[in-house]
Protein backbone atom coordinates (compact mmCIF):
# COMPACT_ATOMS: atom_id res chain seq x y z
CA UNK A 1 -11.54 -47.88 2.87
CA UNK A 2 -10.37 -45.40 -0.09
CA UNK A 3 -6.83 -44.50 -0.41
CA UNK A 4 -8.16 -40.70 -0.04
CA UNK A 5 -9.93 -41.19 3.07
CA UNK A 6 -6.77 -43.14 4.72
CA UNK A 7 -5.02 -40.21 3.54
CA UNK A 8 -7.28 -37.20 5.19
CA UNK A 9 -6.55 -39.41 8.59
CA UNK A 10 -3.64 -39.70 8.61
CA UNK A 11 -2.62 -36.39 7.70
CA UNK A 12 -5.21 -35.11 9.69
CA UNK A 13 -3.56 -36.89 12.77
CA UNK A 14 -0.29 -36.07 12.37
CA UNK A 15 -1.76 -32.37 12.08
CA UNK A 16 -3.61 -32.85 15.58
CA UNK A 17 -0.37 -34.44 16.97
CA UNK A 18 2.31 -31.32 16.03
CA UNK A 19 0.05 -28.80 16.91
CA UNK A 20 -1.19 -30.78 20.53
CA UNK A 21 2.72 -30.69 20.79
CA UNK A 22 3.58 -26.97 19.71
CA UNK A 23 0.57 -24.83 20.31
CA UNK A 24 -1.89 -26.46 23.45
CA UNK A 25 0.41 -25.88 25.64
CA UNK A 26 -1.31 -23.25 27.04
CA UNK A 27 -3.17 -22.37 30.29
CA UNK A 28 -6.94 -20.89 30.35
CA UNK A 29 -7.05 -16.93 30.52
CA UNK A 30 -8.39 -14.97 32.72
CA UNK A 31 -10.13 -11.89 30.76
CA UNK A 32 -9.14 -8.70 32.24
CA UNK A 33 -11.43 -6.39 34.54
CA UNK A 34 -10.74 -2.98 34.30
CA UNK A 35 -13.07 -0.51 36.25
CA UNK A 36 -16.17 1.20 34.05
CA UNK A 37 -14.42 4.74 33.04
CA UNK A 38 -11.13 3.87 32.92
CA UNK A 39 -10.26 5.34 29.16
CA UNK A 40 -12.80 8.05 29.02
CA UNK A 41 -11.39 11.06 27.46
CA UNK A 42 -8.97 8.97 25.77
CA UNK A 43 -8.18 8.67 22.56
CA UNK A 44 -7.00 4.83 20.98
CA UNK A 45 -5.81 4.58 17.65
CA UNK A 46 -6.03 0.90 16.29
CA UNK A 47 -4.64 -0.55 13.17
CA UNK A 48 -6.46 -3.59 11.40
CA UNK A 49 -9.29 -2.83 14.05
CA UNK A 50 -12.44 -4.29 11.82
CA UNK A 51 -11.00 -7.46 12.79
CA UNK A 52 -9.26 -10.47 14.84
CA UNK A 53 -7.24 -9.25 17.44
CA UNK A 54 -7.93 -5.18 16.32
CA UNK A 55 -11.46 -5.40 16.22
CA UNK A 56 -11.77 -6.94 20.19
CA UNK A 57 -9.46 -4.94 21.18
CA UNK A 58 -11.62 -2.04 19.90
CA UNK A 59 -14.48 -3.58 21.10
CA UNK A 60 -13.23 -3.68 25.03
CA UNK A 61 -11.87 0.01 24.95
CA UNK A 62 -15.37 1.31 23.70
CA UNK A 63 -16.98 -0.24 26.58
CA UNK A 64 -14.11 1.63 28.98
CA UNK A 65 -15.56 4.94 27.15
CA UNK A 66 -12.38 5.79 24.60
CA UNK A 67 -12.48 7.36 21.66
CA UNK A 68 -11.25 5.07 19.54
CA UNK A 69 -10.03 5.78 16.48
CA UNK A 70 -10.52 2.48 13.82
CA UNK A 71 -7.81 3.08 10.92
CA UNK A 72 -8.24 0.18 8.49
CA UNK A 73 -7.55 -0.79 4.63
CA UNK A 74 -10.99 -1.35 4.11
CA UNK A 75 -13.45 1.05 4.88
CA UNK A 76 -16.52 -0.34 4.60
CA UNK A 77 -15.90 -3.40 6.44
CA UNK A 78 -14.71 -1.14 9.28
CA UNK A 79 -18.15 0.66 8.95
CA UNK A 80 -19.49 -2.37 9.57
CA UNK A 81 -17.16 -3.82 12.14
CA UNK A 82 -17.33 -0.03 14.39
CA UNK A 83 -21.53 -0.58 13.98
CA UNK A 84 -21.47 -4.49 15.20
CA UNK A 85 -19.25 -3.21 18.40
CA UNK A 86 -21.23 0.04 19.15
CA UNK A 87 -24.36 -2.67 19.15
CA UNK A 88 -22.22 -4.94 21.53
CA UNK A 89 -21.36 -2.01 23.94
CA UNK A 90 -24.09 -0.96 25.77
CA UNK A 91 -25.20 2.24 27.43
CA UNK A 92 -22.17 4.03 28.78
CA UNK A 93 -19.69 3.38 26.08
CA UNK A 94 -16.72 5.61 24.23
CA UNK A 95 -17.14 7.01 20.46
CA UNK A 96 -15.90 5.08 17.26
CA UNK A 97 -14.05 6.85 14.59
CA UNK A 98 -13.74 5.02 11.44
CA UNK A 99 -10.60 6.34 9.22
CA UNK A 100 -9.02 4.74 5.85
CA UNK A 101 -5.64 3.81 6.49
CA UNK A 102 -3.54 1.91 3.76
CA UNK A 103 -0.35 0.57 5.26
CA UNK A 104 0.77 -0.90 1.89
CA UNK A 105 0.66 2.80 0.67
CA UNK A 106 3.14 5.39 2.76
CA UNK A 107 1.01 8.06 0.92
CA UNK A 108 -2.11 7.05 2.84
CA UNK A 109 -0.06 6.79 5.90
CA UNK A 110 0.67 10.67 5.21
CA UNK A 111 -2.41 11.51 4.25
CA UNK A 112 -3.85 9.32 7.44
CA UNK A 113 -1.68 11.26 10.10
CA UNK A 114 -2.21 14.84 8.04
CA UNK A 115 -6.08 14.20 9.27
CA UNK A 116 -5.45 13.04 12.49
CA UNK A 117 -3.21 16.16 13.29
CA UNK A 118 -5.86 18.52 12.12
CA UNK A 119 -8.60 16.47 13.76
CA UNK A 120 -7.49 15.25 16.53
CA UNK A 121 -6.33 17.55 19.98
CA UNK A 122 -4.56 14.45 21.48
CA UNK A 123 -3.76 10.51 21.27
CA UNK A 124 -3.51 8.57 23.97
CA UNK A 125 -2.20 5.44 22.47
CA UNK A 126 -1.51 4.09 19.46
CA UNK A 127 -1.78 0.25 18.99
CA UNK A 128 -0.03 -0.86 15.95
CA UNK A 129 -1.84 -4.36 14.59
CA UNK A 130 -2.38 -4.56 11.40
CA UNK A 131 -0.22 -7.17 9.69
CA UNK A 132 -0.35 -9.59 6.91
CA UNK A 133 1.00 -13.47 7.22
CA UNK A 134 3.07 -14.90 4.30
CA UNK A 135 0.99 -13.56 1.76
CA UNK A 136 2.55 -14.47 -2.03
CA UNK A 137 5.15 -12.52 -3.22
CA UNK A 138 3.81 -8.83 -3.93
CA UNK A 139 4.98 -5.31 -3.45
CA UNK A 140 3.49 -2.36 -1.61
CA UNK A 141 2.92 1.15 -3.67
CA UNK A 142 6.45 2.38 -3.09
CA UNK A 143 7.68 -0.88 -4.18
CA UNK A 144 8.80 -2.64 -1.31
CA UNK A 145 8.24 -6.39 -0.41
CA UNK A 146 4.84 -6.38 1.17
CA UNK A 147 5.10 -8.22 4.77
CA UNK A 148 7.81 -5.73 5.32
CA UNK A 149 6.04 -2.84 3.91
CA UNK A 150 2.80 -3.53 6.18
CA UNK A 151 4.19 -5.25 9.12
CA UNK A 152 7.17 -2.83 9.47
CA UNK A 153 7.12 0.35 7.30
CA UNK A 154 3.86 1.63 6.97
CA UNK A 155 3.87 1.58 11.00
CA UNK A 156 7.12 2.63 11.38
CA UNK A 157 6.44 6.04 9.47
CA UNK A 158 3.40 6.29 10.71
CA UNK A 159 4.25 6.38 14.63
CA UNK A 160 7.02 8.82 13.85
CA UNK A 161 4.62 10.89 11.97
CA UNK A 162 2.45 10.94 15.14
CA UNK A 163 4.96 11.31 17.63
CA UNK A 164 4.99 14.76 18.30
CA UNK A 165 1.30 14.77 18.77
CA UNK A 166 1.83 11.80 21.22
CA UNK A 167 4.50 13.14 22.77
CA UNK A 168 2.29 16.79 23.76
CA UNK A 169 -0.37 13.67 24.55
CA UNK A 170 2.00 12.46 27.34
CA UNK A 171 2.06 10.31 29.46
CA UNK A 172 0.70 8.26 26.62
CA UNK A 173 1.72 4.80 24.89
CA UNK A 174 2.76 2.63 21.77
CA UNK A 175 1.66 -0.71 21.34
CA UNK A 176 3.36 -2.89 19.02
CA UNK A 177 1.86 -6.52 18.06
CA UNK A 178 4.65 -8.98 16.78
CA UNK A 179 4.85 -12.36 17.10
CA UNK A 180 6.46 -15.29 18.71
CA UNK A 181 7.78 -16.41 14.90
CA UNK A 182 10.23 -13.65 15.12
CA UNK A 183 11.95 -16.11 16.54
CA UNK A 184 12.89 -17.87 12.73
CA UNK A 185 13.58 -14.51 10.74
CA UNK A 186 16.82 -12.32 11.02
CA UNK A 187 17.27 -8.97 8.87
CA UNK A 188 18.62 -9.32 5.76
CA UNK A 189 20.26 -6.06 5.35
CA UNK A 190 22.16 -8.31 2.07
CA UNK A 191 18.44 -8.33 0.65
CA UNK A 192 15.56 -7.03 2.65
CA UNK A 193 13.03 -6.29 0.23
CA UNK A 194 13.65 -9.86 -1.30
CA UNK A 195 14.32 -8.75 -4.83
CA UNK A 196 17.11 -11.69 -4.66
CA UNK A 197 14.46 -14.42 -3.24
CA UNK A 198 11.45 -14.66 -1.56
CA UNK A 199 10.96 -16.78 0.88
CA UNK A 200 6.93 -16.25 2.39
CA UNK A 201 8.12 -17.90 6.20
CA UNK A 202 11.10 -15.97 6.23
CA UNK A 203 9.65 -12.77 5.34
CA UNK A 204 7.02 -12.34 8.26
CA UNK A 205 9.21 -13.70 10.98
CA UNK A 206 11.86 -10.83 9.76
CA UNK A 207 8.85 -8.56 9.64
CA UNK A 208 8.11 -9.27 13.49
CA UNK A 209 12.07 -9.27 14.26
CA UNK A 210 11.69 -5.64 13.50
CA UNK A 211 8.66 -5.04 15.29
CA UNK A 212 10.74 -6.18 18.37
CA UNK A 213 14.41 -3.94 17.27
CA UNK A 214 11.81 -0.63 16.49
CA UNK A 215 10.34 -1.14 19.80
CA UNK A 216 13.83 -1.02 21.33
CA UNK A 217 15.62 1.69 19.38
CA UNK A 218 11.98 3.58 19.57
CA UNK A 219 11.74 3.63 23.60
CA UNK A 220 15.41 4.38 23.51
CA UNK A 221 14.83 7.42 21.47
CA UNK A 222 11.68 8.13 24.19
CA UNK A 223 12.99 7.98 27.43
CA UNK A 224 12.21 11.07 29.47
CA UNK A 225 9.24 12.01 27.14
CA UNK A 226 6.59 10.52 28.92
CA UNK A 227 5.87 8.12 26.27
CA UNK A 228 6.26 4.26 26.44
CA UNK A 229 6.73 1.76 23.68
CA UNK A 230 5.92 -2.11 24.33
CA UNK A 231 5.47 -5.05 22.08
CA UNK A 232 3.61 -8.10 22.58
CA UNK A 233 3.24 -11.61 21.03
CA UNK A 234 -0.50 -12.49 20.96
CA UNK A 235 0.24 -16.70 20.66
CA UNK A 236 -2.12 -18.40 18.07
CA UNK A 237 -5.38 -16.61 17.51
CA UNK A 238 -7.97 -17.62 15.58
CA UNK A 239 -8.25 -14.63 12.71
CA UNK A 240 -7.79 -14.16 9.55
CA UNK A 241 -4.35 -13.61 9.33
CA UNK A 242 -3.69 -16.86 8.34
CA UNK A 243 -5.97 -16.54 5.14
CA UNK A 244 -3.34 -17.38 2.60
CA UNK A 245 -1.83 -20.24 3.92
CA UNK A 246 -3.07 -23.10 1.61
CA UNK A 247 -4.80 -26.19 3.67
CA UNK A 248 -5.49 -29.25 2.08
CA UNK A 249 -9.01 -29.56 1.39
CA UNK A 250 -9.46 -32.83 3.10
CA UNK A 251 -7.96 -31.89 6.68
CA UNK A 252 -9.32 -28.46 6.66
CA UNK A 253 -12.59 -29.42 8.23
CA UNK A 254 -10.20 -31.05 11.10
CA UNK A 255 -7.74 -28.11 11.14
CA UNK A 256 -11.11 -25.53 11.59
CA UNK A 257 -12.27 -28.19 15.10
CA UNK A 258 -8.87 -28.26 16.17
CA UNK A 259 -8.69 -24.64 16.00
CA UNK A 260 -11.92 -23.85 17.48
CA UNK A 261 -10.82 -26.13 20.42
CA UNK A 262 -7.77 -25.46 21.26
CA UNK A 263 -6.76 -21.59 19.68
CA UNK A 264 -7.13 -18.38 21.40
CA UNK A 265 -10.02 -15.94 20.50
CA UNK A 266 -10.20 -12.92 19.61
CA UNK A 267 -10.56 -11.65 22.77
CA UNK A 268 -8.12 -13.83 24.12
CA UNK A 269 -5.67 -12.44 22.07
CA UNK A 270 -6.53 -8.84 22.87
CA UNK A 271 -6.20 -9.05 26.36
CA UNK A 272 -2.34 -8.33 26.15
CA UNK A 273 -3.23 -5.63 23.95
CA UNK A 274 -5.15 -4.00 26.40
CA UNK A 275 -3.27 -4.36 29.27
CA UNK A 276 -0.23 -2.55 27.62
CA UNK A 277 -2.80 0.30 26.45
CA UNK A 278 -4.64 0.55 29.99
CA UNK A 279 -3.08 -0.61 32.78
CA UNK A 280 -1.26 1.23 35.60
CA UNK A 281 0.87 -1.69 36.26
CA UNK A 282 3.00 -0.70 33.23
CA UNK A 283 2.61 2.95 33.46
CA UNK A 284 6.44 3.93 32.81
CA UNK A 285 7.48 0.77 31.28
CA UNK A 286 9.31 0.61 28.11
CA UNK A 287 11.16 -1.23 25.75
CA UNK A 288 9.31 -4.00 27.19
CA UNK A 289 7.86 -7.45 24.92
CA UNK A 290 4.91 -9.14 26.68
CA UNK A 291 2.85 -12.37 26.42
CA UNK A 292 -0.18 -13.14 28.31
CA UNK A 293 -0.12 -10.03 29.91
CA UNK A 294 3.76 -10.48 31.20
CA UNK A 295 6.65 -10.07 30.25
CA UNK A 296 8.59 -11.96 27.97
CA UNK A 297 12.04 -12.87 27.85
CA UNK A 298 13.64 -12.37 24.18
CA UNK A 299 16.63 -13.75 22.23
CA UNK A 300 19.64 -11.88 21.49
CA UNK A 301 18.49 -10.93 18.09
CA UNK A 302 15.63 -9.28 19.35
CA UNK A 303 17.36 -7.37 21.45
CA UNK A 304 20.54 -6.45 19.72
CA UNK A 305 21.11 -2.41 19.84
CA UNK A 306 23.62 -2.19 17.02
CA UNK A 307 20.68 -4.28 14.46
CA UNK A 308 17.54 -1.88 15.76
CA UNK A 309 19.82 0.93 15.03
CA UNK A 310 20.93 0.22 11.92
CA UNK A 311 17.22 -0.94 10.97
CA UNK A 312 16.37 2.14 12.11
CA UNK A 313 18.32 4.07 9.64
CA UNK A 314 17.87 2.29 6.80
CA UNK A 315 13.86 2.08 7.32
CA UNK A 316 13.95 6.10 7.78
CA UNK A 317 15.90 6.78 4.29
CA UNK A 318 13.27 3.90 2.59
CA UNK A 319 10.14 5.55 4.32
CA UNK A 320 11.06 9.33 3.42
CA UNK A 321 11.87 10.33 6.84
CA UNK A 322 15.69 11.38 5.89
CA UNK A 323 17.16 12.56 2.89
């Protein structure tokens, strides 16, 4: 037997055991029924919606008859992703909107809420996705360290750019999609764009730690508007978030069963999603983080008042938003 063969099973085992022992752990989900109707005259905006966890979640909320409004990087694959759902919805289905939305540029996060504004009489919800996973060290348009730029920035200005409009939408909500690996980041007021280091892991769990403090300081700032702010923590979905993480080419074959067999779908991983953007069980609720469609309970650091407001200012002053 080669050496490189012993090697690919080996590794390829020990990959089957950590994950069996971190990630399986799981029970089956139930997908969620909601009655025929139930968003029509609504208006969705989703972020990263051409695909993963954006583009089912899309996908479901045209077939409950929203408008839903697709803002993505890349326009035409979200041509192509709205047709493929529109195909998928049958009959009695909602309206598709594609829009170019570049969360890596707070320009196009301007210009992206200047249209909607003009455009658009009222949103419902807005469903912030989009993210990247430890992709190598690069910097978004304004300069800033890109996990934090996409993950954090870009939706931080735009939700406040669209608040207004949401709030005159009310009772309307804000989704927020972090991620259980918040769990391994902190803020680094000392460095957070990582000029001083970079550190891929690091970055994106601090990214999602400030999914979590926005969400907090945001419903603070909301209470008694009629608009709720949740976030969520989808589990391990098979997208392609994880597209720069390097596999070794001789378990990757392994890693893509193991991940077939045991990961969540798409549509698995929307279902949260969608039951923070359409059901009455959490009409009112705020400042809430959910997983599998309950609530979660978070560490300290995720829920520490003094951090989101401090984050809070200093991601205002680097997004434009005070002088």
């Amino acid at each position: 037997m080669s050496a490189a063969v012993i090697l690919a099973a080996v590794l390829g085992g020990g990959v089957f055991f950590v994950a069996r022992r971190i990630f399986f752990r799981r029970k089956a989900l139930k997908l969620l029924r909601f009655p025929a109707g139930l968003m029509r005259g609504k208006t969705v905006i989703v972020t990263g919606a051409n695909s993963g966890i954006g583009r089912a979640t899309a996908a479901e909320l045209l077939k409950l008859q929203a408008r839903v409004v697709m803002a993505c990087r890349d326009r035409q694959r979200a041509e192509e992703a709205a047709q493929d759902i529109k195909n998928q919805a049958g009959p009695n289905q909602g309206e598709v909107v594609v829009k170019h939305l570049d969360l890596a540029s707070l320009q196009s996060v301007r210009s992206f809420c200047d249209e909607i504004i003009r455009e658009e009489p009222r949103i419902d919800v807005l469903i912030n996705n989009a993210g990247l996973y430890q992709c190598p060290y690069s910097r978004t348009e304004e300069g800033y360290e890109m996990q934090l730029g996409v993950n954090h920035l870009g939706h931080f200005l735009l939700t406040n750019l669209l608040l207004d409009l949401l709030k005159q939408s009310a009772p309307s909500r804000i989704v927020v999609v972090s991620s259980k690996l918040y769990k391994y980041g902190s803020i680094n007021f000392e460095d957070l764009n990582s000029e001083q280091n970079y550190n891929k892991s690091f970055c994106y769990s601090q990214s999602k730690l400030a999914n979590l403090l926005f969400t907090r300081e945001l419903a603070r700032r909301l209470d008694g508007t009629g608009v709720t702010v949740n976030a969520l923590t989808p589990g391990i979905v098979r997208t392609r978030l994880g597209r720069h993480v390097n596999i070794p080419l001789l378990i990757k074959p392994l890693f893509m069963l193991v991940s077939w067999m045991f990961f969540k779908s798409p549509l698995e991983g929307a279902q949260t999603p969608l039951y923070l953007a359409c059901s009455p069980e959490v009409e009112g609720v705020s400042g809430k983080c959910f997983a599998n469609c309950e609530e979660e309970q978070l560490l300290s650091k995720a829920t520490d008042d003094h951090t989101a407001k401090r984050l809070w200012d200093l991601s205002e002053s680097m997004v434009g938003l005070r002088g």
